[in-house]
Protein backbone atom coordinates (compact mmCIF):
# COMPACT_ATOMS: atom_id res chain seq x y z
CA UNK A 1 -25.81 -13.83 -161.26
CA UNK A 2 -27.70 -11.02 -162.99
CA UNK A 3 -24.95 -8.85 -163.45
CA UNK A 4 -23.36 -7.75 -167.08
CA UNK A 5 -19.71 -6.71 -167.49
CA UNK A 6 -17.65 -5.08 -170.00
CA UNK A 7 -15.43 -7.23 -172.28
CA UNK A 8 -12.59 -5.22 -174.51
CA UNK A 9 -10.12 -7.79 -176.08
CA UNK A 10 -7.83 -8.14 -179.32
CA UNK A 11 -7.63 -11.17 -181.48
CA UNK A 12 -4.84 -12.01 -184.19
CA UNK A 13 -4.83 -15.53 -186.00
CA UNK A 14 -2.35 -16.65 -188.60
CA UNK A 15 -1.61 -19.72 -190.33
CA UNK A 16 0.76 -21.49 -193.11
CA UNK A 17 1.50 -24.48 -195.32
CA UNK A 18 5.09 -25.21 -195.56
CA UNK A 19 4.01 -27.62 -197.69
CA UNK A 20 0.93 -29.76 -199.56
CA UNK A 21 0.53 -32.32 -196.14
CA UNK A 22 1.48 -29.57 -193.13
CA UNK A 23 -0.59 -26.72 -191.76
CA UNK A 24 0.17 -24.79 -188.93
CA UNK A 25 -1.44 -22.07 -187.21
CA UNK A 26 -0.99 -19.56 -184.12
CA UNK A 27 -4.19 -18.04 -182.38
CA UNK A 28 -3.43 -15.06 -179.48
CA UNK A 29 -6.40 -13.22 -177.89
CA UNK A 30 -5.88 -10.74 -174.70
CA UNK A 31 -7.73 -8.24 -172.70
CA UNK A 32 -9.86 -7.43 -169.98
CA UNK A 33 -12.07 -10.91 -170.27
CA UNK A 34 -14.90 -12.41 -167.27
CA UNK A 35 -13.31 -14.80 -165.22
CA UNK A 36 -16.94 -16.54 -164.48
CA UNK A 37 -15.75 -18.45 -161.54
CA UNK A 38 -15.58 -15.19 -159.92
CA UNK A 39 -18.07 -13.08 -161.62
CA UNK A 40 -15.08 -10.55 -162.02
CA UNK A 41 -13.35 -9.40 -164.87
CA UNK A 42 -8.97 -9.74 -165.14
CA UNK A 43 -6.52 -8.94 -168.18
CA UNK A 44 -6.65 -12.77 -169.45
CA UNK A 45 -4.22 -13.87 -172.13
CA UNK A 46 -4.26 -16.51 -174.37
CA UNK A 47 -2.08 -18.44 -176.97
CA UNK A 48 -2.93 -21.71 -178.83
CA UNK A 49 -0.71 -23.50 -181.37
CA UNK A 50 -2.02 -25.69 -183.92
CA UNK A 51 -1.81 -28.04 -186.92
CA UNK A 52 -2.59 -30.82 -189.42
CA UNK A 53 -0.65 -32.83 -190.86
CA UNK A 54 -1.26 -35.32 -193.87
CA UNK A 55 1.42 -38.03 -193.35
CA UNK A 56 0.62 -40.82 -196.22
CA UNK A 57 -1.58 -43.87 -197.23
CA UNK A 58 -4.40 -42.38 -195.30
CA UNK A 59 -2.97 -40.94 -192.24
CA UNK A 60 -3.41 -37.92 -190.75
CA UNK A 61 -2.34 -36.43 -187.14
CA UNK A 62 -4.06 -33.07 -186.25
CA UNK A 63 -3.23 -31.17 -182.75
CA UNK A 64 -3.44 -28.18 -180.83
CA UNK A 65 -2.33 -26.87 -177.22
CA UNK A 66 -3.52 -23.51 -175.87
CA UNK A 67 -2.06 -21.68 -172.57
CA UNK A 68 -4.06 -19.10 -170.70
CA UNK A 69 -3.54 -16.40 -167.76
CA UNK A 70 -5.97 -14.39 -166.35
CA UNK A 71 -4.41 -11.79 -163.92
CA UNK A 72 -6.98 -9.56 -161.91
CA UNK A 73 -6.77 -8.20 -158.08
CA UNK A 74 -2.82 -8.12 -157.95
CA UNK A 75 -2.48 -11.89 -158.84
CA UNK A 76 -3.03 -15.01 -160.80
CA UNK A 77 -6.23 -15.96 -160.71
CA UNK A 78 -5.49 -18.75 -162.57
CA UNK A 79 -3.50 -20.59 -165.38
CA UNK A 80 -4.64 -23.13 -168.09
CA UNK A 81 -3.26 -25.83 -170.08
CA UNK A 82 -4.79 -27.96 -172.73
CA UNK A 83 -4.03 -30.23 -175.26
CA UNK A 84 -5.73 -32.20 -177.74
CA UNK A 85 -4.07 -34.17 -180.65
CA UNK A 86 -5.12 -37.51 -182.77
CA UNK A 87 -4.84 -39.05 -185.19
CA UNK A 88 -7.14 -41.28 -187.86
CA UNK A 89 -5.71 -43.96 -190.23
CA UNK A 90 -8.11 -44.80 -193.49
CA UNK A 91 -7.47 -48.35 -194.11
CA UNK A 92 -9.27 -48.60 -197.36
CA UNK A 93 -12.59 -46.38 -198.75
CA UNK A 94 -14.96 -48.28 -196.25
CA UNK A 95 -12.87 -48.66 -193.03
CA UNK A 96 -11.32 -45.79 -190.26
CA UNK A 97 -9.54 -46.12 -187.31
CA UNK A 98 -9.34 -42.71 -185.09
CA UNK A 99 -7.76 -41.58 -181.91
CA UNK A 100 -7.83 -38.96 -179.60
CA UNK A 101 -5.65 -37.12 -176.98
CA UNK A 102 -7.02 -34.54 -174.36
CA UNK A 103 -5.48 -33.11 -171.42
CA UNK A 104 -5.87 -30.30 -169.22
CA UNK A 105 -4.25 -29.00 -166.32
CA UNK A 106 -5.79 -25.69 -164.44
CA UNK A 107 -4.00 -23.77 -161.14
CA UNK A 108 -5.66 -21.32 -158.68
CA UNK A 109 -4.86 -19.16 -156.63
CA UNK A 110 -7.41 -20.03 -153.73
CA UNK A 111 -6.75 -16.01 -152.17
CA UNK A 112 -8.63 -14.33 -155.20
CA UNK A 113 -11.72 -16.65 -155.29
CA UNK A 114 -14.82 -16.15 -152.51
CA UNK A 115 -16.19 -19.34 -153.00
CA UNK A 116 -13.99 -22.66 -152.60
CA UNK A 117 -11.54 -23.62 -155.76
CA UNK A 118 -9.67 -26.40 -156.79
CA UNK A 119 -6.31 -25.17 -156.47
CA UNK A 120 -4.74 -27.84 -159.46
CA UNK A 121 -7.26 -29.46 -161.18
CA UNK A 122 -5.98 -32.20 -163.75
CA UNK A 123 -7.94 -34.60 -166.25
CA UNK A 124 -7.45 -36.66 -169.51
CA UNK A 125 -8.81 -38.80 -171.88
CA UNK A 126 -8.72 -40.91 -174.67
CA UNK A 127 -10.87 -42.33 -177.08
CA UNK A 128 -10.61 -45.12 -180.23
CA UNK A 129 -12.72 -45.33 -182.57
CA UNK A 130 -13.47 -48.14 -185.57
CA UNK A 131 -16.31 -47.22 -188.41
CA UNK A 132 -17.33 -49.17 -191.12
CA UNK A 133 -19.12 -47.73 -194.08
CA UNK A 134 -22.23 -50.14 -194.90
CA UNK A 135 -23.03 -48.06 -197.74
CA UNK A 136 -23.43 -44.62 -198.39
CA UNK A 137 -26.34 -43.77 -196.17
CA UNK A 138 -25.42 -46.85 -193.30
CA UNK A 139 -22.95 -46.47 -191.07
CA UNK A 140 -20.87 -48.43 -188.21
CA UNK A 141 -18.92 -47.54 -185.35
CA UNK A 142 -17.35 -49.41 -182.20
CA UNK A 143 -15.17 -48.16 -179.99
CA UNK A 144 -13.90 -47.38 -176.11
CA UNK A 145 -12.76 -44.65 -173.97
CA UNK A 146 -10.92 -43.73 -171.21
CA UNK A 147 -10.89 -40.69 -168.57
CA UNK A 148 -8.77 -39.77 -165.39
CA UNK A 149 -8.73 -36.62 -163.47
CA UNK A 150 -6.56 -35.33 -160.40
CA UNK A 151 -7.73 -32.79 -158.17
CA UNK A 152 -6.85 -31.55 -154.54
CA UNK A 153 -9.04 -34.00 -153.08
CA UNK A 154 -7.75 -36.94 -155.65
CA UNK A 155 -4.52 -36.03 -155.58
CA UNK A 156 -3.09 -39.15 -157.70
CA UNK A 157 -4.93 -39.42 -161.00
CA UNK A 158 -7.86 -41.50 -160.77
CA UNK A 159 -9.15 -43.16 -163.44
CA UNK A 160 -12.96 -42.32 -163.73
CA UNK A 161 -14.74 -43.11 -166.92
CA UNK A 162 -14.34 -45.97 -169.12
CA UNK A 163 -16.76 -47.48 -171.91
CA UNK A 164 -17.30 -49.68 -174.90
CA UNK A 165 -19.79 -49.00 -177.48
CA UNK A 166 -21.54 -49.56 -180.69
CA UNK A 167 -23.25 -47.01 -182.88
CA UNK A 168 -25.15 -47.99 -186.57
CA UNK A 169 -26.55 -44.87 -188.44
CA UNK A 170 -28.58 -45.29 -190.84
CA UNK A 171 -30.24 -42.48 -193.25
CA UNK A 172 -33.05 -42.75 -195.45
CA UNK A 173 -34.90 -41.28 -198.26
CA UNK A 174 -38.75 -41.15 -198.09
């Protein structure tokens, strides 16, 4: 809206390997942040969790969830959950199967917004993927997704999106 505002926030990030197939990682950030549904600035705080993990004959499972609170005129603006985690299998040099997870919920607090909020917004979605390697420059993927969301006018999770598709890539050399 043509106005700027004043961010001041701290960062820390840390992560580990317990062992060769296993990472895991921490991310916090807080301070006073813009809450852009609002145009107004709040102490916001954030924490997200993550890791990777190398399970075997190909597989591997990566994932992370994050929680965040902004707090500004003597409330809770709002609160945030996410999530995303999958997964991809290598079935031999030329084949790979992937999946994904995503989630979110978000709450409001209707009081501290001027213009009209969603006071629990909730969606998901999931995707599977299939590529075949051609060669190295050709390239093949098929796969389908799925997406639901839940809001206060939806208030049982309705499924939304869903598709099927096909993808060849191919890269040349002139």
């Amino acid at each position: 809206r043509g106005r700027l505002f004043d961010e001041s926030y701290a960062d820390v990030s840390a992560n580990f390997r317990p062992n060769a197939h296993l990472q895991l990682g921490a991310y916090v950030q807080s301070g006073s942040m813009l809450d852009l549904a609002a145009s107004r600035t709040g102490r916001r705080t954030m924490v997200e969790l993550w890791g990777n993990a190398n399970i075997g004959r190909g597989t591997s499972l990566n994932w992370d969830a994050s929680r965040q609170r902004m707090r500004r005129d003597g409330g809770t603006a709002f609160e945030a959950t996410v999530f995303n985690g999958g997964g991809s299998w290598q079935l031999d040099p030329r084949q790979r199967l992937r999946l994904t997870l995503q989630g979110s919920e978000v709450r409001r607090d209707r009081s501290l917004y001027t213009t009209p909020v969603d006071r629990i917004a909730r969606d998901w979605a999931a995707q599977l993927v299939y590529s075949y390697k051609v060669n190295p420059r050709t390239a093949l993927y098929a796969g389908a997704s799925y997406g639901a969301f839940m809001d206060d006018d939806n208030p049982d999770l309705f499924g939304n999106t869903r598709s099927v598709f096909v993808k060849i890539s191919y890269g040349w050399q002139p």
